[in-house]
N, C-alpha and C. Protein backbone atom coordinates (compact mmCIF):
# COMPACT_ATOMS: atom_id res chain seq x y z
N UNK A 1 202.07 137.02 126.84
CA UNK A 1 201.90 138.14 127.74
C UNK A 1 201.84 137.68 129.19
N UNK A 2 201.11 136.50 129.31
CA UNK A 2 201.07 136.26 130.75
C UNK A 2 202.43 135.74 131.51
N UNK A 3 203.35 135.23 130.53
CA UNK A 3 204.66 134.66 131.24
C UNK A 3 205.48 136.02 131.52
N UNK A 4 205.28 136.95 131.02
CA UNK A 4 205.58 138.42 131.47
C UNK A 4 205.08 138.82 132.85
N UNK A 5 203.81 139.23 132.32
CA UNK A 5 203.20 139.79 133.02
C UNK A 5 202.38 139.05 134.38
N UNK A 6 201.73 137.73 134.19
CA UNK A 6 201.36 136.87 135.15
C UNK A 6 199.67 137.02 134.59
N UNK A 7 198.83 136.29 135.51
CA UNK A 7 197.24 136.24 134.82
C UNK A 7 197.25 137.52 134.56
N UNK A 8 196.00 137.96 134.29
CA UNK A 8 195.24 138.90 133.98
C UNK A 8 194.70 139.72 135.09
N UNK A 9 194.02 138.47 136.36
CA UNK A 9 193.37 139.19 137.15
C UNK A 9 194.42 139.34 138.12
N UNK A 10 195.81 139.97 138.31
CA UNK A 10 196.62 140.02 139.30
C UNK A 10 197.04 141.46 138.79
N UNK A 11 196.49 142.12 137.44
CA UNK A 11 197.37 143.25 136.86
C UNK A 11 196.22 144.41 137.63
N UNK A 12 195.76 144.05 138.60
CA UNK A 12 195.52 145.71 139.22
C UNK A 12 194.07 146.12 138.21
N UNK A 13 193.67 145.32 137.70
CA UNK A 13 192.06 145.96 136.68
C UNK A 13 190.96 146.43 137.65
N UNK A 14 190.49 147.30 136.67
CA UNK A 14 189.01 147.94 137.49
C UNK A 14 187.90 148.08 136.37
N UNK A 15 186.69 147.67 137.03
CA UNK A 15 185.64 148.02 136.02
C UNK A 15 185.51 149.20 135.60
N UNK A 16 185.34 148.92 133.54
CA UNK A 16 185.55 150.65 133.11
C UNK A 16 183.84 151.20 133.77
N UNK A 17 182.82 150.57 133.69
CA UNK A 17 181.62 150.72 133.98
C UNK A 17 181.93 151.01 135.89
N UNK A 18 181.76 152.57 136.40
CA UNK A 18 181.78 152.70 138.02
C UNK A 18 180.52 152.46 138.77
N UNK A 19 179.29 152.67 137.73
CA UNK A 19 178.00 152.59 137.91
C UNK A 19 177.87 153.97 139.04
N UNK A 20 178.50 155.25 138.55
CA UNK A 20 178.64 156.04 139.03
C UNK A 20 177.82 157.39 137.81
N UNK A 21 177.46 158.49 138.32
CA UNK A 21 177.02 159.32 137.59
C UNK A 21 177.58 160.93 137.48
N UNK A 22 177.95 161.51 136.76
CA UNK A 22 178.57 163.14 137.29
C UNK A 22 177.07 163.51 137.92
N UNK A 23 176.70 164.21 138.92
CA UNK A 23 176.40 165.08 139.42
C UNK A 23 175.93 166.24 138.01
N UNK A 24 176.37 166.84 138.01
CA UNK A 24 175.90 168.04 137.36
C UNK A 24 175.68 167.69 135.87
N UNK A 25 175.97 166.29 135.22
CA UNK A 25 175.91 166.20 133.95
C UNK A 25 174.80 165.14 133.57
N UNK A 26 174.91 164.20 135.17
CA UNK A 26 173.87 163.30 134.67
C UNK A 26 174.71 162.09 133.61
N UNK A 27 176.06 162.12 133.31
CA UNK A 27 176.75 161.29 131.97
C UNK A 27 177.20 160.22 132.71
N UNK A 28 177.29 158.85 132.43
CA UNK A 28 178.48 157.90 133.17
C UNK A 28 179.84 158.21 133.47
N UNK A 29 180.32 158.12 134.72
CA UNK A 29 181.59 157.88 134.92
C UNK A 29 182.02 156.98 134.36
N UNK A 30 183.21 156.76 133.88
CA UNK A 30 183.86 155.52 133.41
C UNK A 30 185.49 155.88 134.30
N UNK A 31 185.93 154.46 134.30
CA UNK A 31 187.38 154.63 134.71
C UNK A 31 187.88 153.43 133.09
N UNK A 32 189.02 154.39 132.47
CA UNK A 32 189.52 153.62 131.69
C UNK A 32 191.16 153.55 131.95
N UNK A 33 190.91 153.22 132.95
CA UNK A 33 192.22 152.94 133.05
C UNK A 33 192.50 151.25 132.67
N UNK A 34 191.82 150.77 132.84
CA UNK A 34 192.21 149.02 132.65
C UNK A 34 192.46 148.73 131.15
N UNK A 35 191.24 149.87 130.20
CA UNK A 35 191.95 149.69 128.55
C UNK A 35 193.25 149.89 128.47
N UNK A 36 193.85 150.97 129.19
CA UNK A 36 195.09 151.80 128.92
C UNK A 36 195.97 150.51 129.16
N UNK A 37 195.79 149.69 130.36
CA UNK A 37 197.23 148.47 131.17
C UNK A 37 196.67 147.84 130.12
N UNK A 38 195.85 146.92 129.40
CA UNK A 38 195.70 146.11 128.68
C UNK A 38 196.20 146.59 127.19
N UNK A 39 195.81 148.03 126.44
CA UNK A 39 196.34 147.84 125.47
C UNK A 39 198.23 148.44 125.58
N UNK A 40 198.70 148.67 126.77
CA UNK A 40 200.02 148.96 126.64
C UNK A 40 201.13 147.60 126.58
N UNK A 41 200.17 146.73 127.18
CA UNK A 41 200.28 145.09 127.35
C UNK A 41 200.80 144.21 125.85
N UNK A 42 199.33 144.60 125.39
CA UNK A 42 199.29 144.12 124.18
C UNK A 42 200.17 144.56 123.03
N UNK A 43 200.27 146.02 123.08
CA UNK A 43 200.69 146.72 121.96
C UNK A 43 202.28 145.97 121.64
N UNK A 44 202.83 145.72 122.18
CA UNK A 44 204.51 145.61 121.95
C UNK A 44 204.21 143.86 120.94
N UNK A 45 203.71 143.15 121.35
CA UNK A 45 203.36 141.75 120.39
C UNK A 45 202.62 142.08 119.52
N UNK A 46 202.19 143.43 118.93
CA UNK A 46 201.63 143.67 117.37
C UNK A 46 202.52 144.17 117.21
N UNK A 47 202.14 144.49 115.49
CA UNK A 47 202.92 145.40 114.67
C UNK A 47 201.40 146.62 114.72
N UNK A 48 201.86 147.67 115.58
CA UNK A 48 201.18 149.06 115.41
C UNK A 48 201.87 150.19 114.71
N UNK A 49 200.90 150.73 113.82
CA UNK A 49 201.27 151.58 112.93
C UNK A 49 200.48 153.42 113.59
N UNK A 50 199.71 152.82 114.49
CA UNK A 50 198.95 154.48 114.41
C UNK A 50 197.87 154.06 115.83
N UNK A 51 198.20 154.81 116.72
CA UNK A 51 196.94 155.24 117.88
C UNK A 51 196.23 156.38 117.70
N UNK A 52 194.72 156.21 118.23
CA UNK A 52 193.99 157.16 117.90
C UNK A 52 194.27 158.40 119.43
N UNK A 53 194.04 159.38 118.36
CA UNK A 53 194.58 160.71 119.45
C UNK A 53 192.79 160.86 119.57
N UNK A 54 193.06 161.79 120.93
CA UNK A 54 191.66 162.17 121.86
C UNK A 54 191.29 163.30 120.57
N UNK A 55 190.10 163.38 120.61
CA UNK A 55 189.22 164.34 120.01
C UNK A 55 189.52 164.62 118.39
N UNK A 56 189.97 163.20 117.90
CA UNK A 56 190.61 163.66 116.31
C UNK A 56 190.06 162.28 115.71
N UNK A 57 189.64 162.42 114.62
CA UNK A 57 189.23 161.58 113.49
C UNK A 57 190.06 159.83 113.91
N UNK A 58 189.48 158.70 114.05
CA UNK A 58 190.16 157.51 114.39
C UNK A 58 190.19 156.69 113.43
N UNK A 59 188.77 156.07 113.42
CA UNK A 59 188.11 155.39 111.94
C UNK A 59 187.48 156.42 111.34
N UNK A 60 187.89 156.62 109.84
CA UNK A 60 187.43 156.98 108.85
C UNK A 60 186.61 156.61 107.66
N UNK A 61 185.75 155.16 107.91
CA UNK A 61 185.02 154.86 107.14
C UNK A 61 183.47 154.48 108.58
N UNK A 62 182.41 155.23 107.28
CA UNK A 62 181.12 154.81 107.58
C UNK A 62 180.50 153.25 108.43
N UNK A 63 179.68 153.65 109.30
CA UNK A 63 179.66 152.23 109.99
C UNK A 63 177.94 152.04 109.95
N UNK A 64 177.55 150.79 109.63
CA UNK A 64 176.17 150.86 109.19
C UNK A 64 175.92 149.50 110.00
N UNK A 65 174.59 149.01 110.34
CA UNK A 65 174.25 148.15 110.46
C UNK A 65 173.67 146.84 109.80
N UNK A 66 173.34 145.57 109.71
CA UNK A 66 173.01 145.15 108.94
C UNK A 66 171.89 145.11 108.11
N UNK A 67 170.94 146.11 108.69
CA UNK A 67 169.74 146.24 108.04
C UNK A 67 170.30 147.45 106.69
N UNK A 68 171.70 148.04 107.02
CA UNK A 68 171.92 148.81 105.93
C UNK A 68 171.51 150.74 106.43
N UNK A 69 171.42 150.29 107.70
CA UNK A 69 170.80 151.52 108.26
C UNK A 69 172.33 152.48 108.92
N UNK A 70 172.81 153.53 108.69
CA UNK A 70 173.99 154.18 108.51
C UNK A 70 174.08 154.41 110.23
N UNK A 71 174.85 153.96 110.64
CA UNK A 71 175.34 154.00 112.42
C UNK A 71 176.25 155.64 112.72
N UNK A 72 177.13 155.98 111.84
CA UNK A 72 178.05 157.21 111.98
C UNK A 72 179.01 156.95 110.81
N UNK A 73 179.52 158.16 110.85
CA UNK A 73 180.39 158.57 109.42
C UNK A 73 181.52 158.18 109.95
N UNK A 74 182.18 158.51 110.77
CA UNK A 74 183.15 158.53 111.55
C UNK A 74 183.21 158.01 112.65
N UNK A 75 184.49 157.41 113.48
CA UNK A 75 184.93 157.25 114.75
C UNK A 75 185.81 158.21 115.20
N UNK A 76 185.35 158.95 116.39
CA UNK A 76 186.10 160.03 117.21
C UNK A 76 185.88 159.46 118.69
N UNK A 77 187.68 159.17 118.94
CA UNK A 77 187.22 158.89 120.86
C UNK A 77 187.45 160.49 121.63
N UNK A 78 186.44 160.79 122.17
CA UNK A 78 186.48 162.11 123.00
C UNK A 78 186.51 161.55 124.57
N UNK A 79 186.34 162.77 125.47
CA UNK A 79 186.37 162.33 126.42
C UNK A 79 185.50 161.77 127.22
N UNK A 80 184.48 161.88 126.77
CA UNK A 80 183.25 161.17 127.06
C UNK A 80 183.16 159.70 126.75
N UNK A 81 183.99 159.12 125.54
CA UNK A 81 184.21 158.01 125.12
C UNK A 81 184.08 157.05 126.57
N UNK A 82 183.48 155.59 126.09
CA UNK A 82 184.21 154.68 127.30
C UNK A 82 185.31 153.53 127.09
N UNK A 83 186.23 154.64 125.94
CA UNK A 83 187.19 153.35 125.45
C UNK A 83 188.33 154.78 124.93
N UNK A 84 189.69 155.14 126.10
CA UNK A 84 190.56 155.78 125.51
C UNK A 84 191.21 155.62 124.54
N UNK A 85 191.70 156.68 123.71
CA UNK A 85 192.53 156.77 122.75
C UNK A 85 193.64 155.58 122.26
N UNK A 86 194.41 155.52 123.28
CA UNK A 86 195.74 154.60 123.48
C UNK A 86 194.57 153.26 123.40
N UNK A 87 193.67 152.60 123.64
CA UNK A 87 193.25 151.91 123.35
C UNK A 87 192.27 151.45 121.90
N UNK A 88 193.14 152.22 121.68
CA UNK A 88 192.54 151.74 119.69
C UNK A 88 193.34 152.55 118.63
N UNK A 89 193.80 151.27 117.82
CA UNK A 89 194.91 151.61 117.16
C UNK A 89 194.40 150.70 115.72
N UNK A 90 195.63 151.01 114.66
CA UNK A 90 195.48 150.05 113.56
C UNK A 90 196.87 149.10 113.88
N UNK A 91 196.89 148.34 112.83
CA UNK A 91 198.24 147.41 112.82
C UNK A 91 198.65 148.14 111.18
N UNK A 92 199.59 147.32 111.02
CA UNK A 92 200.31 147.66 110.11
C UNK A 92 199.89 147.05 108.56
N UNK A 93 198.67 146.13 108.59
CA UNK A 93 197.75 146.23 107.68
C UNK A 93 196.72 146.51 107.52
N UNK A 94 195.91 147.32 108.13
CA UNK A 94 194.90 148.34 108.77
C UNK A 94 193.93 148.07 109.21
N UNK A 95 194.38 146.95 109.61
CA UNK A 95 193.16 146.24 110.83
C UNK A 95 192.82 147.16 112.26
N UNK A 96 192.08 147.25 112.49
CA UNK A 96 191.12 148.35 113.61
C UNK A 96 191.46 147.48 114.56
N UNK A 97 192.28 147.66 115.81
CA UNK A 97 191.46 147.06 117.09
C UNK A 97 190.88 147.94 118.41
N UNK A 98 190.08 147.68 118.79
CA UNK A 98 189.12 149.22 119.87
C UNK A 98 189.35 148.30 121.22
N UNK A 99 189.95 148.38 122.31
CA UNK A 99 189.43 147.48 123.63
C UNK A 99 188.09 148.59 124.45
N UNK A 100 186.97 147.67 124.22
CA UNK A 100 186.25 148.01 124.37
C UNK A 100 185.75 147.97 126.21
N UNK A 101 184.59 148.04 127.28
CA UNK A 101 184.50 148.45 128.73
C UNK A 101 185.61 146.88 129.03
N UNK A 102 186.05 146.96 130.06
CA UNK A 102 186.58 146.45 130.91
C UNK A 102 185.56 145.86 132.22
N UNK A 103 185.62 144.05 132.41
CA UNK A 103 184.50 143.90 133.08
C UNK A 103 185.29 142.54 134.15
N UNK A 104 185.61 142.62 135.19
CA UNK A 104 186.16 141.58 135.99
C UNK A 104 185.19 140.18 136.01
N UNK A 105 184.07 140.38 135.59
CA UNK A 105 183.27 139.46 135.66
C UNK A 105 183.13 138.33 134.74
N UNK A 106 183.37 137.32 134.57
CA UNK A 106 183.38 135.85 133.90
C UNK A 106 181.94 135.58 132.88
N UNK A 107 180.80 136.38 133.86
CA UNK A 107 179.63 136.76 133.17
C UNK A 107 179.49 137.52 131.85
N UNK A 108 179.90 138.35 132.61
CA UNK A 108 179.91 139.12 131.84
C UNK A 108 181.21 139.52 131.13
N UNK A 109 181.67 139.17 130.36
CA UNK A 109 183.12 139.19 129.65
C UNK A 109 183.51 140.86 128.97
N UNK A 110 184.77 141.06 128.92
CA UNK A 110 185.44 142.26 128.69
C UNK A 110 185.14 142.40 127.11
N UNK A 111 185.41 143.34 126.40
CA UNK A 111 185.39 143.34 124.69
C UNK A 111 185.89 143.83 123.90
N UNK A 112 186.35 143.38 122.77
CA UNK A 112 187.80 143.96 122.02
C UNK A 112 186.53 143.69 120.55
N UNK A 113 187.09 144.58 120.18
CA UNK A 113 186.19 144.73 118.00
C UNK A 113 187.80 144.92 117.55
N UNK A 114 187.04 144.30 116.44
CA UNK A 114 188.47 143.88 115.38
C UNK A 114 187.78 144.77 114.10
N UNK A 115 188.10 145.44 113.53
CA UNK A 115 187.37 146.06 111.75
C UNK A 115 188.67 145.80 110.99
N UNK A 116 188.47 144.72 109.85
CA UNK A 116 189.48 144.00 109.07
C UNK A 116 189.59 145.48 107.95
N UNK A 117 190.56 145.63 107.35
CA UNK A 117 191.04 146.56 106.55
C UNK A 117 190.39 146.49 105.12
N UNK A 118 190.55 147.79 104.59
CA UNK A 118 189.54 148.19 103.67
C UNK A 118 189.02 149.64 103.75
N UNK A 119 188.90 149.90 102.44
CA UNK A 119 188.11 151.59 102.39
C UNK A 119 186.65 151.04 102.07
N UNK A 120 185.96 150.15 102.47
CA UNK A 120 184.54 149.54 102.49
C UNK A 120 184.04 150.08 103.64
N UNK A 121 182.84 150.27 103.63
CA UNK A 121 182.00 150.43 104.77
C UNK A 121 182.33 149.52 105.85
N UNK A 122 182.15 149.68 107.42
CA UNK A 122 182.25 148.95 108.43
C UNK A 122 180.98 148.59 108.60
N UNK A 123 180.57 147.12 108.37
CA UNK A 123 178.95 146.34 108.65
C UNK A 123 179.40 145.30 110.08
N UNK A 124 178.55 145.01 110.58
CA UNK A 124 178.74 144.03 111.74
C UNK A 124 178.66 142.70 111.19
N UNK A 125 179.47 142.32 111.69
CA UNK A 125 179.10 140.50 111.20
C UNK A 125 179.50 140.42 109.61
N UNK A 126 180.00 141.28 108.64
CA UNK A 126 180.28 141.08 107.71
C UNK A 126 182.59 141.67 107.71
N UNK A 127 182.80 142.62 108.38
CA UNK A 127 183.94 142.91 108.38
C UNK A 127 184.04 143.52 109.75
N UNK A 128 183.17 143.79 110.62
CA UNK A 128 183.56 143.76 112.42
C UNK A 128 183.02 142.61 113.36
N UNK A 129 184.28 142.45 113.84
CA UNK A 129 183.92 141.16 114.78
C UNK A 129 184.28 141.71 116.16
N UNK A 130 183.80 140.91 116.84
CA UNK A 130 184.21 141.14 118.53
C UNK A 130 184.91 139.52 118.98
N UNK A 131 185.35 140.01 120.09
CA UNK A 131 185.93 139.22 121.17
C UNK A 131 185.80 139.15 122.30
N UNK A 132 185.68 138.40 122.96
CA UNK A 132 185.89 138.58 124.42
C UNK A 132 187.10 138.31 125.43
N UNK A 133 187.65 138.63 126.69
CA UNK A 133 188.46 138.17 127.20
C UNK A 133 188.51 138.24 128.23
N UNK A 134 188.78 137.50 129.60
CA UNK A 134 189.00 137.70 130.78
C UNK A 134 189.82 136.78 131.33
N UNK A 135 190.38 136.52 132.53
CA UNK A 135 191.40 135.44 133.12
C UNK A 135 191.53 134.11 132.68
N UNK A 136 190.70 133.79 131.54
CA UNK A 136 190.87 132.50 131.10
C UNK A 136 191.25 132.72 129.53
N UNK A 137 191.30 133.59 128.96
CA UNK A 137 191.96 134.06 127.77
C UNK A 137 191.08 134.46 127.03
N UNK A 138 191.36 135.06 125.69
CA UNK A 138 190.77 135.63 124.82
C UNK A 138 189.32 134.98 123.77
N UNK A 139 188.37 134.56 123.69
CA UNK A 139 187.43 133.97 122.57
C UNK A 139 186.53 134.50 121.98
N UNK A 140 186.35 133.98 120.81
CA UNK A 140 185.30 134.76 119.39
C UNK A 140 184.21 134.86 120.36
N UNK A 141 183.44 136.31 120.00
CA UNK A 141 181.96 135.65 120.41
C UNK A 141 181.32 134.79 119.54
N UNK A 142 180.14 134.32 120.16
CA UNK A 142 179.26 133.75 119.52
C UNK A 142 179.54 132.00 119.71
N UNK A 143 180.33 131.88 120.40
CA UNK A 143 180.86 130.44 120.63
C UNK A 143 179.88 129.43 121.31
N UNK A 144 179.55 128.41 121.17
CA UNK A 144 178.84 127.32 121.37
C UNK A 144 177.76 127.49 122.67
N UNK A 145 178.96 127.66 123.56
CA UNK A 145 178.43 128.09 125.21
C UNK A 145 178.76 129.29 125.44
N UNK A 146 178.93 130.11 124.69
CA UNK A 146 179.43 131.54 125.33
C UNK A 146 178.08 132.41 126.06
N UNK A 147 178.78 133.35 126.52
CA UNK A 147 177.81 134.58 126.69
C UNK A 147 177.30 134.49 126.23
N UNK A 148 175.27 134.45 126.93
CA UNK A 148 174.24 134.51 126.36
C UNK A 148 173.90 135.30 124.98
N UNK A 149 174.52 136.68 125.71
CA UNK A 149 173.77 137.46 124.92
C UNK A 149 174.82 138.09 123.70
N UNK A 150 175.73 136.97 123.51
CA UNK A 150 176.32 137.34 122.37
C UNK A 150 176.79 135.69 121.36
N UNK A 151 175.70 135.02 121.75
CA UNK A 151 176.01 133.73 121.30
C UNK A 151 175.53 133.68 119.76
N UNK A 152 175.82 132.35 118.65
CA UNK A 152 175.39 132.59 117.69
C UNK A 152 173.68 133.03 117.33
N UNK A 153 172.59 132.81 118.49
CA UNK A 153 171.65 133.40 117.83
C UNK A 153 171.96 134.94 117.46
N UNK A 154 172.55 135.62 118.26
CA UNK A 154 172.88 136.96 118.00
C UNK A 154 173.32 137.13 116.78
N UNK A 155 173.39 136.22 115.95
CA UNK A 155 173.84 136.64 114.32
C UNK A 155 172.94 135.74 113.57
N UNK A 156 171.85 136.95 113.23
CA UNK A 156 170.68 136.32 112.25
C UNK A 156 170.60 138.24 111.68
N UNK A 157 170.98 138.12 110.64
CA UNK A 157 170.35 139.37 109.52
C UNK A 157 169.29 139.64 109.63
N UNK A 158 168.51 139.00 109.80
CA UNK A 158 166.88 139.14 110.00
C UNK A 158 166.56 139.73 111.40
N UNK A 159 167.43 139.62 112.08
CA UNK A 159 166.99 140.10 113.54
C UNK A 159 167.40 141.64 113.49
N UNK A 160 166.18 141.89 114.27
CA UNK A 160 166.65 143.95 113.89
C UNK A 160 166.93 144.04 115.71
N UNK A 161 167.74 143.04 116.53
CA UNK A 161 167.87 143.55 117.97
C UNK A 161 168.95 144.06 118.22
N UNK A 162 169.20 144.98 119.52
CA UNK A 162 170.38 145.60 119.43
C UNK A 162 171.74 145.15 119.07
N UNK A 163 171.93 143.91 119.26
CA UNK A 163 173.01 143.13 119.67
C UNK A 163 173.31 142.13 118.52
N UNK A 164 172.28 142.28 117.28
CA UNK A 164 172.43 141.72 115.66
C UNK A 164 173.48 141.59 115.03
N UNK A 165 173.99 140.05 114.95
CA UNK A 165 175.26 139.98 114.47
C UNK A 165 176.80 139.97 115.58
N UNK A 166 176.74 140.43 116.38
CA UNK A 166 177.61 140.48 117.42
C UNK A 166 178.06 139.13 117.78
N UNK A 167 177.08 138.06 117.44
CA UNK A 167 177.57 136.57 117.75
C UNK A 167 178.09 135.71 116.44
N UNK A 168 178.53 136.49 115.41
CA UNK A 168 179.12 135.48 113.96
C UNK A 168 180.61 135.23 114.23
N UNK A 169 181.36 136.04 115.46
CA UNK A 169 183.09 135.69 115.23
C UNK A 169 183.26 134.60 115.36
N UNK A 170 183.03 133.91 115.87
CA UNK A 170 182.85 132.46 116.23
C UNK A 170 183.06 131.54 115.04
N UNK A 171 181.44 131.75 114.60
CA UNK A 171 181.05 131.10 113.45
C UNK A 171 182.14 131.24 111.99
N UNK A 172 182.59 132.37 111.83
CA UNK A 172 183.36 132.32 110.82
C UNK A 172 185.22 131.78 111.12
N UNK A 173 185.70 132.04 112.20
CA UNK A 173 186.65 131.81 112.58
C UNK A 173 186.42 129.52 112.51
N UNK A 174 185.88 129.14 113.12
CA UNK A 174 185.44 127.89 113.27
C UNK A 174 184.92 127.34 111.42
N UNK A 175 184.24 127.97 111.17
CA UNK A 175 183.67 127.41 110.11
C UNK A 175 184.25 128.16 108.71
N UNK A 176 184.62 128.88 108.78
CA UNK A 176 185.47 130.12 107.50
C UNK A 176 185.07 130.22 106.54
N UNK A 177 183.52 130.86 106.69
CA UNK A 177 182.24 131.10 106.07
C UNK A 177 181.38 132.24 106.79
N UNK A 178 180.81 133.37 105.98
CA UNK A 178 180.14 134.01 106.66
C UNK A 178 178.20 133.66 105.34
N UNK A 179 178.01 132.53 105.74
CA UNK A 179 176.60 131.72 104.77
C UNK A 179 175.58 132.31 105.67
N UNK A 180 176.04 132.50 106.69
CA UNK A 180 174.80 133.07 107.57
C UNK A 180 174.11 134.44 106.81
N UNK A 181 174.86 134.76 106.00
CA UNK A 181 174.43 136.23 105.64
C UNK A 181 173.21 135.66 104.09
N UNK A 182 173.32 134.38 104.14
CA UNK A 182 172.85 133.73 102.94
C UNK A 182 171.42 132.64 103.24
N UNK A 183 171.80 131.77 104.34
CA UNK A 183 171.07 130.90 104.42
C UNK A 183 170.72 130.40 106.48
N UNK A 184 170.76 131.89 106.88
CA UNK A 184 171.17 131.21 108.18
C UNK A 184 170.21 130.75 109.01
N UNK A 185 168.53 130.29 108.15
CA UNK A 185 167.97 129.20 108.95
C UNK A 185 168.33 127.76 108.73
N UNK A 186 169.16 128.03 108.26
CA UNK A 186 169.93 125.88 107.69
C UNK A 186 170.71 126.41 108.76
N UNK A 187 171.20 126.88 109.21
CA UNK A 187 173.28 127.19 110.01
C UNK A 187 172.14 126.63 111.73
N UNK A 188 173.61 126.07 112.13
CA UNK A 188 173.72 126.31 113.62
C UNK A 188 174.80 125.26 114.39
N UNK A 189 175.01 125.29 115.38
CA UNK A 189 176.17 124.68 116.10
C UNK A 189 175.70 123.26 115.99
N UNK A 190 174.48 122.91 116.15
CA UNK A 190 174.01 121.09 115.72
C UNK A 190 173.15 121.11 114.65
N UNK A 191 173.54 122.15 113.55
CA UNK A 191 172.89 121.98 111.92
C UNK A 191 173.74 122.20 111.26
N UNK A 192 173.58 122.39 110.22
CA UNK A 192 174.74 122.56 108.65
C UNK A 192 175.45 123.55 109.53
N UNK A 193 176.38 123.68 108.69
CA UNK A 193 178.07 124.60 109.01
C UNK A 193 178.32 125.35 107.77
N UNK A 194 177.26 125.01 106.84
CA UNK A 194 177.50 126.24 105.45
C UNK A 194 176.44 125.90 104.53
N UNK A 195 175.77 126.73 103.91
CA UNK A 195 174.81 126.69 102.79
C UNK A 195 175.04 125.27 102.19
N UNK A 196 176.23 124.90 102.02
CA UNK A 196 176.30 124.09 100.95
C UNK A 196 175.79 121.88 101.07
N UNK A 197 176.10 122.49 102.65
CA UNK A 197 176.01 121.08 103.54
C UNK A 197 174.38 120.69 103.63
């Protein structure tokens, strides 16, 4: 994409977050326009089978957390959403991808969820992963030095914090094991790499 298009930070992006408020609603402004250039970017190097239309059923399976506690039945992007339509689609084996706020900041990194295919429930850290990406390219969270607050402590089952599990892409992509869901006070980046070690 970039020998096309050139970096990332030269394509005109804006934070989806304006840190702006409506007036009469009190709701966040968002500008999503940067999902829209990024997933129109992307879309032509997948195989896409289906974009989600505004105000209509997207994901159709249940999304729960890891404590087992039921998150929503459904995914509907409305307009209130902070992630448009055209920015979340399936592929052609029904893998989910959502580009999630848009963030120029290195700190704070941009975010894409992946939900691997299946009529199974959507759990975090067991079949949704995230990503991050900004001018230096795309990486799992949860990576060695990554973002604090999505590094592998962020994936402990046992932890009931908001952000639980959000740091295993890493870990399973690298290690191609999800043991954490088994044994993950043995696991860590300078301890075992799987139950079995």
């Amino acid at each position: 994409m970039q020998s096309e298009y050139g970096p990332i930070d030269t394509w005109g992006l804006t934070n989806t977050d304006t840190n702006k408020k409506d007036p009469e609603t009190n709701q966040n402004i968002y500008d999503l326009s940067s999902q829209k250039i990024v997933a129109e970017r992307l879309k032509p190097y997948l195989k896409v089978s289906k974009t989600c239309e505004l105000d209509k059923v997207c994901r159709n399976r249940p999304e729960y957390d890891i404590s087992g506690n039921k998150i929503s039945d459904k995914s509907i992007v409305t307009s209130k959403s902070d992630s448009p339509p055209e920015a979340n689609f399936f592929l052609d084996d029904g893998t989910f991808i959502g580009l999630g706020y848009y963030n120029s900041s290195e700190s704070i990194p941009s975010d894409i969820n992946v939900v691997l295919s299946g009529n199974d429930k959507v759990v975090l850290g067991k079949n949704i992963f995230f990503f991050n990406y900004n001018k230096k390219g795309v990486f799992p969270e949860g990576t060695q030095s990554g973002y604090s607050l999505t590094s592998f402590d962020n994936c402990n089952p046992d932890d009931k914090g908001t952000r639980t599990m959000r740091g295993c892409t890493a870990w399973v992509i690298y290690n191609k094991n999800l043991d954490y869901l088994h044994c993950r006070s043995k696991l860590g980046w300078d301890k075992q790499h799987s139950c079995k070690k």
